[in-house]
N, C-alpha and C. Protein backbone atom coordinates (compact mmCIF):
# COMPACT_ATOMS: atom_id res chain seq x y z
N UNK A 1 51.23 21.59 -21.15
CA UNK A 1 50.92 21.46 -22.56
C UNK A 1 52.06 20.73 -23.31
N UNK A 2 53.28 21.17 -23.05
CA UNK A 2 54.44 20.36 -23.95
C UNK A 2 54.74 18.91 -23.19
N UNK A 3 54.42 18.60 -22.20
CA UNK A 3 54.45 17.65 -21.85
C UNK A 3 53.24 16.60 -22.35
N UNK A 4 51.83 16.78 -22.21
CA UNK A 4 51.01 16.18 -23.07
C UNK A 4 51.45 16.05 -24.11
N UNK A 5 51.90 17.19 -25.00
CA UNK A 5 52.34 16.71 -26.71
C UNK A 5 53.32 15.74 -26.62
N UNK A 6 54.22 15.70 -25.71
CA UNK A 6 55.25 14.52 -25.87
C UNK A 6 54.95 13.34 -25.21
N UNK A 7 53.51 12.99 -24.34
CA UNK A 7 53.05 12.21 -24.33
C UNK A 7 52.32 11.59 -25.59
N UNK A 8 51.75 12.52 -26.37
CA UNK A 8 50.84 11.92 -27.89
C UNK A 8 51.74 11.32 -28.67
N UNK A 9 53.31 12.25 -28.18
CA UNK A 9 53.76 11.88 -29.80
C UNK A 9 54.65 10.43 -29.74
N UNK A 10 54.87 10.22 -28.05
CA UNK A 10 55.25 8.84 -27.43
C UNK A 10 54.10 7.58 -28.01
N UNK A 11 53.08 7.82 -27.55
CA UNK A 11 52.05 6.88 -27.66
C UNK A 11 51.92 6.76 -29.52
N UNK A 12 52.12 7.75 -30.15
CA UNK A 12 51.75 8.23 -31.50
C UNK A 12 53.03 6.91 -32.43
N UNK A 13 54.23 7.53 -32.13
CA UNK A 13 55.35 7.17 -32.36
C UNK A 13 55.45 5.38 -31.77
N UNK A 14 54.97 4.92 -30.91
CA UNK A 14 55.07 3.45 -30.30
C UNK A 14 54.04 2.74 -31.27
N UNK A 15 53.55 3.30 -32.27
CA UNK A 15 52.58 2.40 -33.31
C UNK A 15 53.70 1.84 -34.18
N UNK A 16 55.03 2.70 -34.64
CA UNK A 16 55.67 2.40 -35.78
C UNK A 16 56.92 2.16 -35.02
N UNK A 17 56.83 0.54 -35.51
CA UNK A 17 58.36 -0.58 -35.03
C UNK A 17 59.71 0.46 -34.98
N UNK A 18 59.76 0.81 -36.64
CA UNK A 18 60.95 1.30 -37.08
C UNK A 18 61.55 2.13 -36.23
N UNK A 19 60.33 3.25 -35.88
CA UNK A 19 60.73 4.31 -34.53
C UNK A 19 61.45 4.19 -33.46
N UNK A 20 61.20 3.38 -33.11
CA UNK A 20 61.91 2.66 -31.60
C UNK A 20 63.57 3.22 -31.61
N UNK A 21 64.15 3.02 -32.27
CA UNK A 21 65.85 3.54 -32.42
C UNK A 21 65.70 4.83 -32.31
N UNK A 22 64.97 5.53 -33.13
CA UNK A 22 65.04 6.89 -33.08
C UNK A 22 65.32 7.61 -32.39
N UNK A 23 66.59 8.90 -32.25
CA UNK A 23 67.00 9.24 -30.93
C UNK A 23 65.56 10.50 -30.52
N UNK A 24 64.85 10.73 -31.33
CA UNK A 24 63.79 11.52 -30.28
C UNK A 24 62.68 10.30 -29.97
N UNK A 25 62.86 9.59 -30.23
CA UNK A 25 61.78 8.42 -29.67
C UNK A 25 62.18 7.67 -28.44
N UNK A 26 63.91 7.63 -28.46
CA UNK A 26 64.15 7.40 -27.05
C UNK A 26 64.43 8.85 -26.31
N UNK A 27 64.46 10.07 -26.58
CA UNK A 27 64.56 11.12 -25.64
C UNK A 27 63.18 11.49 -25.52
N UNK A 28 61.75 10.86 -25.75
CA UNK A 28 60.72 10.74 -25.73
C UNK A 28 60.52 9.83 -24.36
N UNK A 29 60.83 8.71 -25.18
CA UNK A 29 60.46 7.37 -23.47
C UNK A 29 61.49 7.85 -22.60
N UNK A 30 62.46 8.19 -22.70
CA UNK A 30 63.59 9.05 -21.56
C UNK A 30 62.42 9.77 -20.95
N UNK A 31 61.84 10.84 -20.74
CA UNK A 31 60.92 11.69 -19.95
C UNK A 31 59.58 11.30 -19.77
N UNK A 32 59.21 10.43 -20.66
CA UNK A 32 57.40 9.81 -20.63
C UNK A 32 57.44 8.67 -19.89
N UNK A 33 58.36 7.90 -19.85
CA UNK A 33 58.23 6.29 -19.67
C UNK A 33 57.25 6.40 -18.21
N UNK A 34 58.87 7.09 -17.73
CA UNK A 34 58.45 6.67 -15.74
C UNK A 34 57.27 7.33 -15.11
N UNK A 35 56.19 8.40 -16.05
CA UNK A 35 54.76 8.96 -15.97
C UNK A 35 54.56 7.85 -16.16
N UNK A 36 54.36 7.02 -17.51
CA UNK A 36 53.55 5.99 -17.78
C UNK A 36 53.70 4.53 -17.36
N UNK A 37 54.81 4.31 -16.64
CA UNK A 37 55.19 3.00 -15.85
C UNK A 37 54.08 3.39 -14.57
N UNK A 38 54.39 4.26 -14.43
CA UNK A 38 53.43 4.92 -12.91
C UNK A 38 51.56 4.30 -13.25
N UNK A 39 51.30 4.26 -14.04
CA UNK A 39 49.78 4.23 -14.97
C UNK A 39 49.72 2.97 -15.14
N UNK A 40 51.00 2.26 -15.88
CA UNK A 40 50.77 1.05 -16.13
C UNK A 40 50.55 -0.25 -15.23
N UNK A 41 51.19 -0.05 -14.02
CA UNK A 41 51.29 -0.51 -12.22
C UNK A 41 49.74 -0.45 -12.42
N UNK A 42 48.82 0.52 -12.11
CA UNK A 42 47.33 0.36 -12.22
C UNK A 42 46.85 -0.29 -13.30
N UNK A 43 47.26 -0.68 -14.52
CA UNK A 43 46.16 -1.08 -15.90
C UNK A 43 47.66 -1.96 -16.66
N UNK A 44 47.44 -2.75 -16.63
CA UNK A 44 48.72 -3.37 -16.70
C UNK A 44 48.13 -3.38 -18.35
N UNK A 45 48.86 -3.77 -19.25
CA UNK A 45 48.53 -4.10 -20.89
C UNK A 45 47.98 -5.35 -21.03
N UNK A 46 46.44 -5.21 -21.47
CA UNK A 46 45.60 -6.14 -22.14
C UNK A 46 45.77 -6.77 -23.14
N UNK A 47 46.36 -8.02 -22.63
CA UNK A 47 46.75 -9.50 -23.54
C UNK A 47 48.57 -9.10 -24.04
N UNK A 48 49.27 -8.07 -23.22
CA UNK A 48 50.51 -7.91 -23.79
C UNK A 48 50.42 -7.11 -24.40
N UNK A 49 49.69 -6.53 -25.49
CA UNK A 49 49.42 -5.77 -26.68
C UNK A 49 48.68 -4.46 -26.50
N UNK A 50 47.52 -4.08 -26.46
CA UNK A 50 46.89 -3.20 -26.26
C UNK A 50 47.05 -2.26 -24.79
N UNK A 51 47.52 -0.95 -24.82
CA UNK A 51 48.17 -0.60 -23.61
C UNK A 51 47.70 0.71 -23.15
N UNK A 52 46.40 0.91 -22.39
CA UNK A 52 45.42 1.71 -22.07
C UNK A 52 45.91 2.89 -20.92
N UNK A 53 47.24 2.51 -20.51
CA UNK A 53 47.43 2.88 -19.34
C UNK A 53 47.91 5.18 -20.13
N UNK A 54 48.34 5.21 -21.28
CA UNK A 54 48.15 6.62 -21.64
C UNK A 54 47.06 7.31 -22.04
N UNK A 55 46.01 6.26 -21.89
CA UNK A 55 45.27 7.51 -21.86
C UNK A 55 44.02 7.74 -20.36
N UNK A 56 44.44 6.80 -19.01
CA UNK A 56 44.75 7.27 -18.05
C UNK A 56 45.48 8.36 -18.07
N UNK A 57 46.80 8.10 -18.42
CA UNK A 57 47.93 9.28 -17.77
C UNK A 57 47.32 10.44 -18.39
N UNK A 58 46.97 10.77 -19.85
CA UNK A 58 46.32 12.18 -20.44
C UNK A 58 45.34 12.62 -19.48
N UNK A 59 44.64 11.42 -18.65
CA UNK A 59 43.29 11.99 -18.65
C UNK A 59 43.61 12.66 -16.98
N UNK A 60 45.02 12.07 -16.40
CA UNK A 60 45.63 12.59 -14.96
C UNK A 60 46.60 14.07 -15.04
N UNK A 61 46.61 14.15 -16.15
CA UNK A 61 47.46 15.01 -16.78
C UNK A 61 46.57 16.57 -17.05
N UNK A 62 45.32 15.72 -17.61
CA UNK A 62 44.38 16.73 -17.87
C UNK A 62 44.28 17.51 -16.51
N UNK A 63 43.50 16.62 -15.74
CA UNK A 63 42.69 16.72 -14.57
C UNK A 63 43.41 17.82 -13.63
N UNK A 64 44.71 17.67 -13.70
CA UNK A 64 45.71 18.18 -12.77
C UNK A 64 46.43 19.89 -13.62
N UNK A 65 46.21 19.55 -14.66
CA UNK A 65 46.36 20.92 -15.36
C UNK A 65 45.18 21.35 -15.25
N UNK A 66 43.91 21.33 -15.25
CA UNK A 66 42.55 22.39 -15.06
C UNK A 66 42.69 22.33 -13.48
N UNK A 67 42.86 21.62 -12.49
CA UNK A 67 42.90 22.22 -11.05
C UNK A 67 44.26 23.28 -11.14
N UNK A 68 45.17 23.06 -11.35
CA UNK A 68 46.45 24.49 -11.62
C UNK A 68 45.82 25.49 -11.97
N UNK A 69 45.31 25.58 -12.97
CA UNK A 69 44.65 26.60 -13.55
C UNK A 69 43.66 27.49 -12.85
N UNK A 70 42.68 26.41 -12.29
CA UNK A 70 41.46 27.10 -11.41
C UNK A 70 42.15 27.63 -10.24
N UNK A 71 43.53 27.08 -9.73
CA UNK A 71 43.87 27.58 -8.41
C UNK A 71 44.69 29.25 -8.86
N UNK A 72 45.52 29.10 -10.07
CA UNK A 72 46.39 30.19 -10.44
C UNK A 72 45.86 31.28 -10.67
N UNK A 73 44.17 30.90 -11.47
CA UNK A 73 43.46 31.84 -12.11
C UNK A 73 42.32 32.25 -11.61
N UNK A 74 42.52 32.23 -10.03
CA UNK A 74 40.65 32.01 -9.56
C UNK A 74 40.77 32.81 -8.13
């Protein structure tokens, strides 16, 4: 769960230029990046700009937290 949120707030936070310096925006891409470099290798960014590869990673993220769950809780 806190790892998804600091995936949203990565992807959230990479809309606004200014952010980029920000020291929780780089202690953000510090722990998110190398998940989402991993994603981006598969879906590289469309035209440079548009960059689909997080919400792969949410949706690997998801997938892998409800199998934990079904195995922990079942």
């Amino acid at each position: 769960m806190t790892y998804t949120l600091m995936l949203l707030a990565r992807v959230l936070g990479s809309w606004i230029p200014q952010a980029q310096g920000h020291p929780i925006m780089r202690f953000l891409a510090h722990y998110t990046d190398p998940y989402l470099n991993f994603f981006r290798k598969i879906i590289p960014p469309i035209g440079g700009v548009l960059d689909l590869s997080p919400m792969l990673a949410l949706l690997a993220l998801q997938f892998l937290q409800m199998l934990l769950f079904r195995f922990l809780f079942s």
